[in-house]
Protein backbone atom coordinates (compact mmCIF):
# COMPACT_ATOMS: atom_id res chain seq x y z
CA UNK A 1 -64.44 1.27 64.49
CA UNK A 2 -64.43 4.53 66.65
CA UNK A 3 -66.96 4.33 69.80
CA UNK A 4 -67.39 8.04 70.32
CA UNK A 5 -68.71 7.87 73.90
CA UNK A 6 -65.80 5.85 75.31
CA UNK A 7 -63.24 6.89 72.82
CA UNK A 8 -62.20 2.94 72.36
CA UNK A 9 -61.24 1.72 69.23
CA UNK A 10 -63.11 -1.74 68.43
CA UNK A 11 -60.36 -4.56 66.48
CA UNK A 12 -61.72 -7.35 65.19
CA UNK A 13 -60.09 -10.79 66.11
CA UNK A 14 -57.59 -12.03 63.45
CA UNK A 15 -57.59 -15.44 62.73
CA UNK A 16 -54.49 -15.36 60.42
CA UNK A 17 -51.47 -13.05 59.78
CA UNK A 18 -48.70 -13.46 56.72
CA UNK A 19 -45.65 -12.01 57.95
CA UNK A 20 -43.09 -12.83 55.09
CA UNK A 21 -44.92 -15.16 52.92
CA UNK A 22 -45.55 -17.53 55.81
CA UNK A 23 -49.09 -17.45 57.17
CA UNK A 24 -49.63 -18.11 61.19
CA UNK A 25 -52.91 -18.67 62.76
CA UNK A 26 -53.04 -17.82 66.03
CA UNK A 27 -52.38 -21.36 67.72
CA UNK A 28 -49.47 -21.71 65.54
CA UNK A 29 -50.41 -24.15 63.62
CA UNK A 30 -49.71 -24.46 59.94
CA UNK A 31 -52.12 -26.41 58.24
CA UNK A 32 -53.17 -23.86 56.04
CA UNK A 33 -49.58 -22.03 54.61
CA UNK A 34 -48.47 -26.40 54.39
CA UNK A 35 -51.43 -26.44 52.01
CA UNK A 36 -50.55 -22.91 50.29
CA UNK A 37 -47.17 -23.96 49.94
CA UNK A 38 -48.35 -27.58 48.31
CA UNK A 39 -50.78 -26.04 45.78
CA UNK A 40 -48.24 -23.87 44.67
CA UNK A 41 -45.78 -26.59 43.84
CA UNK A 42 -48.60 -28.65 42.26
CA UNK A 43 -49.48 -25.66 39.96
CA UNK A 44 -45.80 -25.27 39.12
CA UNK A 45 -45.34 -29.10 38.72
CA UNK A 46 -48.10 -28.59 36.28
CA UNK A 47 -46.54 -26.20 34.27
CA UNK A 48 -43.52 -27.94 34.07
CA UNK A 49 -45.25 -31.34 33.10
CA UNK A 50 -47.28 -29.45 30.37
CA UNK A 51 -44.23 -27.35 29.22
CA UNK A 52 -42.01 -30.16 28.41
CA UNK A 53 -42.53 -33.55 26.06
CA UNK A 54 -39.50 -34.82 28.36
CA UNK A 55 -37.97 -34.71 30.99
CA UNK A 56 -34.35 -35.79 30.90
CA UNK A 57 -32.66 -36.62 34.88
CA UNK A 58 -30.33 -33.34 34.93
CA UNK A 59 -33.15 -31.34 33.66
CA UNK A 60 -35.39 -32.22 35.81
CA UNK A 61 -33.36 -31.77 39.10
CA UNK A 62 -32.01 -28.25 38.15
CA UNK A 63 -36.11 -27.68 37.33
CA UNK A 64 -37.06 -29.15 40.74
CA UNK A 65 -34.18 -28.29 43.20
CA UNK A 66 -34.60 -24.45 41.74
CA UNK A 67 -38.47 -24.02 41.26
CA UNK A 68 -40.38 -26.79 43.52
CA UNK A 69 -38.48 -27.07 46.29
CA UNK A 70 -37.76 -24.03 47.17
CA UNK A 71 -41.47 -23.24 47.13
CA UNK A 72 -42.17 -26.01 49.84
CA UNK A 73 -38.74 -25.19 51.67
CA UNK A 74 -39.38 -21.41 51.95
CA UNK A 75 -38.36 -20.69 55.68
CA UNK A 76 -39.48 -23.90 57.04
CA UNK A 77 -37.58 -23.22 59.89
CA UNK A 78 -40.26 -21.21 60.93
CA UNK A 79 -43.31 -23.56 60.43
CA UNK A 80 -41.60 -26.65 60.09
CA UNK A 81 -44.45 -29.45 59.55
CA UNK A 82 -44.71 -31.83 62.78
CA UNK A 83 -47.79 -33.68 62.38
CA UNK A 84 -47.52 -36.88 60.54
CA UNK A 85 -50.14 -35.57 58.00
CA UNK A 86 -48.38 -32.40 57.02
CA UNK A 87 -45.05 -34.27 56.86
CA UNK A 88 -46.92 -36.71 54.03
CA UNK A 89 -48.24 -33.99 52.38
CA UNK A 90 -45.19 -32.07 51.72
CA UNK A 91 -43.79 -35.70 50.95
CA UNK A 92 -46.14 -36.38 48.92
CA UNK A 93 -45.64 -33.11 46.65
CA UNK A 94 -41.92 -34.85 46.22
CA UNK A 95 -43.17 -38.20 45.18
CA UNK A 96 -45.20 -36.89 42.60
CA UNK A 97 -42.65 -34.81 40.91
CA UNK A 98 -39.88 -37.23 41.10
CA UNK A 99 -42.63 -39.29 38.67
CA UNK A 100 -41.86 -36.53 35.98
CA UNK A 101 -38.87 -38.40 34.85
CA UNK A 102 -40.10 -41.07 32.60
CA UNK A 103 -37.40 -43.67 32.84
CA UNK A 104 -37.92 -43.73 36.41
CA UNK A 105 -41.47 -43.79 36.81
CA UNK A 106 -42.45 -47.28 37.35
CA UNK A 107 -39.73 -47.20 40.56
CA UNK A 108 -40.63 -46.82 44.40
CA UNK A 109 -40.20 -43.77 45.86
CA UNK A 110 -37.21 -44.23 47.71
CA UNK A 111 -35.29 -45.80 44.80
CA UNK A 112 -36.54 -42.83 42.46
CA UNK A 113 -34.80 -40.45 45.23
CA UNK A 114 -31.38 -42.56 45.00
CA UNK A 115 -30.98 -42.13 41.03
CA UNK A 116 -32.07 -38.11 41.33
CA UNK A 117 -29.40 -38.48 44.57
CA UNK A 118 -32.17 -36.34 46.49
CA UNK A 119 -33.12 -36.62 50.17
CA UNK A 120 -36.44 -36.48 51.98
CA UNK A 121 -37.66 -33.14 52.73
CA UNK A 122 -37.71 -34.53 56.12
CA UNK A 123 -33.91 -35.30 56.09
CA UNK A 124 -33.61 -31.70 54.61
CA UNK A 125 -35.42 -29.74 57.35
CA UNK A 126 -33.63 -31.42 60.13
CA UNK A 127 -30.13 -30.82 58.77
CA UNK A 128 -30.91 -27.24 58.42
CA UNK A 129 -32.28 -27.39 62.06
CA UNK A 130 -28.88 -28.86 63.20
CA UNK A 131 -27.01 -26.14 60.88
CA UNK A 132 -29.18 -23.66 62.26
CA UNK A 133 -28.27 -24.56 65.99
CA UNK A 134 -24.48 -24.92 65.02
CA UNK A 135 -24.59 -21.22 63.49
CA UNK A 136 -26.48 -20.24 66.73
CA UNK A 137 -23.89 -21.93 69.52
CA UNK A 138 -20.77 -20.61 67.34
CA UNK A 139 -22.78 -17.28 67.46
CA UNK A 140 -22.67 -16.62 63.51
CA UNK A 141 -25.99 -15.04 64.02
CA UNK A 142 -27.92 -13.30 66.49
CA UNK A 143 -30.09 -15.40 67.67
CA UNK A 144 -29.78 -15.69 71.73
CA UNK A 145 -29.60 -19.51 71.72
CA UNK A 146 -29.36 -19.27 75.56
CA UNK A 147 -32.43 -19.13 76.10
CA UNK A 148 -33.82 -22.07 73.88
CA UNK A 149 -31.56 -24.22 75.12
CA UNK A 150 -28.06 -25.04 77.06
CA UNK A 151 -24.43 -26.71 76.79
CA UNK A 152 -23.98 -29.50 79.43
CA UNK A 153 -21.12 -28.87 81.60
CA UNK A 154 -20.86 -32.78 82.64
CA UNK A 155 -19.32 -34.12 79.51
CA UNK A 156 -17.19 -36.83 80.11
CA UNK A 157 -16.31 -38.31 76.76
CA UNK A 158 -16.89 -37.20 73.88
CA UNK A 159 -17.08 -33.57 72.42
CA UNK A 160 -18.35 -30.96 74.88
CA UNK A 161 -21.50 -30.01 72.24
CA UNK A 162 -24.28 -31.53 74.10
CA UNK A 163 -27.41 -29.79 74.73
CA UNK A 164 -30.36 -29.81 76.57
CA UNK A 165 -33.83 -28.78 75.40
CA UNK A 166 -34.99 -25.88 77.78
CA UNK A 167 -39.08 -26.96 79.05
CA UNK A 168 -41.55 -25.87 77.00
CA UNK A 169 -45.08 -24.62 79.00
CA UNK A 170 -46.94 -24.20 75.75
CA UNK A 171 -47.85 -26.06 72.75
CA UNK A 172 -47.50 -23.13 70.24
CA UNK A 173 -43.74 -23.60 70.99
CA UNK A 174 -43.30 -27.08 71.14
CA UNK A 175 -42.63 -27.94 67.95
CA UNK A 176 -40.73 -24.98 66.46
CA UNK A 177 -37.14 -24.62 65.78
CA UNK A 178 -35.03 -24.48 68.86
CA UNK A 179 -37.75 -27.02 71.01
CA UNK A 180 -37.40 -29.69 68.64
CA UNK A 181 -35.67 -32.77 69.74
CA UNK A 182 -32.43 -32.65 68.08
């Protein structure tokens, strides 16, 4: 709103911005687009479950890897969960659609992932993390990995692709993609 003595121009605080289909508060934190992202897949997982008397294996992962996953994998390396809680729920959205297939229902989680032959969404993230870096130091892209982090120069053994995590003074960076620990 216009103050017409002072000429200032009042904003009212924001308390959440979608740039891209990813919603940021402003601390960073991504409870809320997790939970977005979750219901999403549960409605979809709905659909699907209602759509079809039976789910055969192949049919099901070509239904999952292309509709579900992609809804809870959309840029994550942007608000990649890091709390325990978030990491469960997204988790948690697997689980339950890996149930879909009825002749491995009644199997734990982790053996239901071995006969689909799919990973965590964990796993998932943090490979694309490491791709993500490798792209970056072969400079495939333009992202300025300089100034995330650097190449150690006392390499002894090995390969000479060790890096060190540059320090981090705030939280709100801590845990995104280049400050992770990998």
């Amino acid at each position: 709103m216009l103050d017409t003595e002072d000429n200032y121009v009042h904003v009212n605080p924001v308390t959440e911005e979608k740039d891209l289909k990813v919603t940021f508060d402003p601390n960073f934190k991504f409870d809320k687009h997790i939970t977005n992202c979750v219901n999403k897949a549960q409605r979809v997982l709905a659909l699907i479950s209602i759509s079809f008397d039976y789910l055969e294996k192949d049919m099901f992962i070509t239904l999952y890897k292309s509709i579900i996953r992609s809804l809870l994998e959309y840029s994550t390396t942007m608000w990649s969960p890091y709390l325990k809680k978030d990491i469960r729920k997204t988790e948690k959205m697997q689980r339950r659609a890996t149930k879909l297939v009825p002749s491995i229902r009644n199997l734990s989680y982790v053996e239901r992932l071995k006969i689909l032959d799919l990973p965590t969404l964990e796993y998932r993230r943090d490979r694309y993390n490491m791709l993500q870096v490798y792209i970056a130091l072969l400079e495939l892209d333009d992202i300025k990995w300089q100034n995330m982090f650097e190449l150690t120069t006392n390499s002894t053994r090995s390969h000479p692709w060790k890096l060190i995590k540059k320090r981090c003074n705030s939280t709100q960076r801590l845990h995104t993609f280049f400050t992770k620990d990998h």
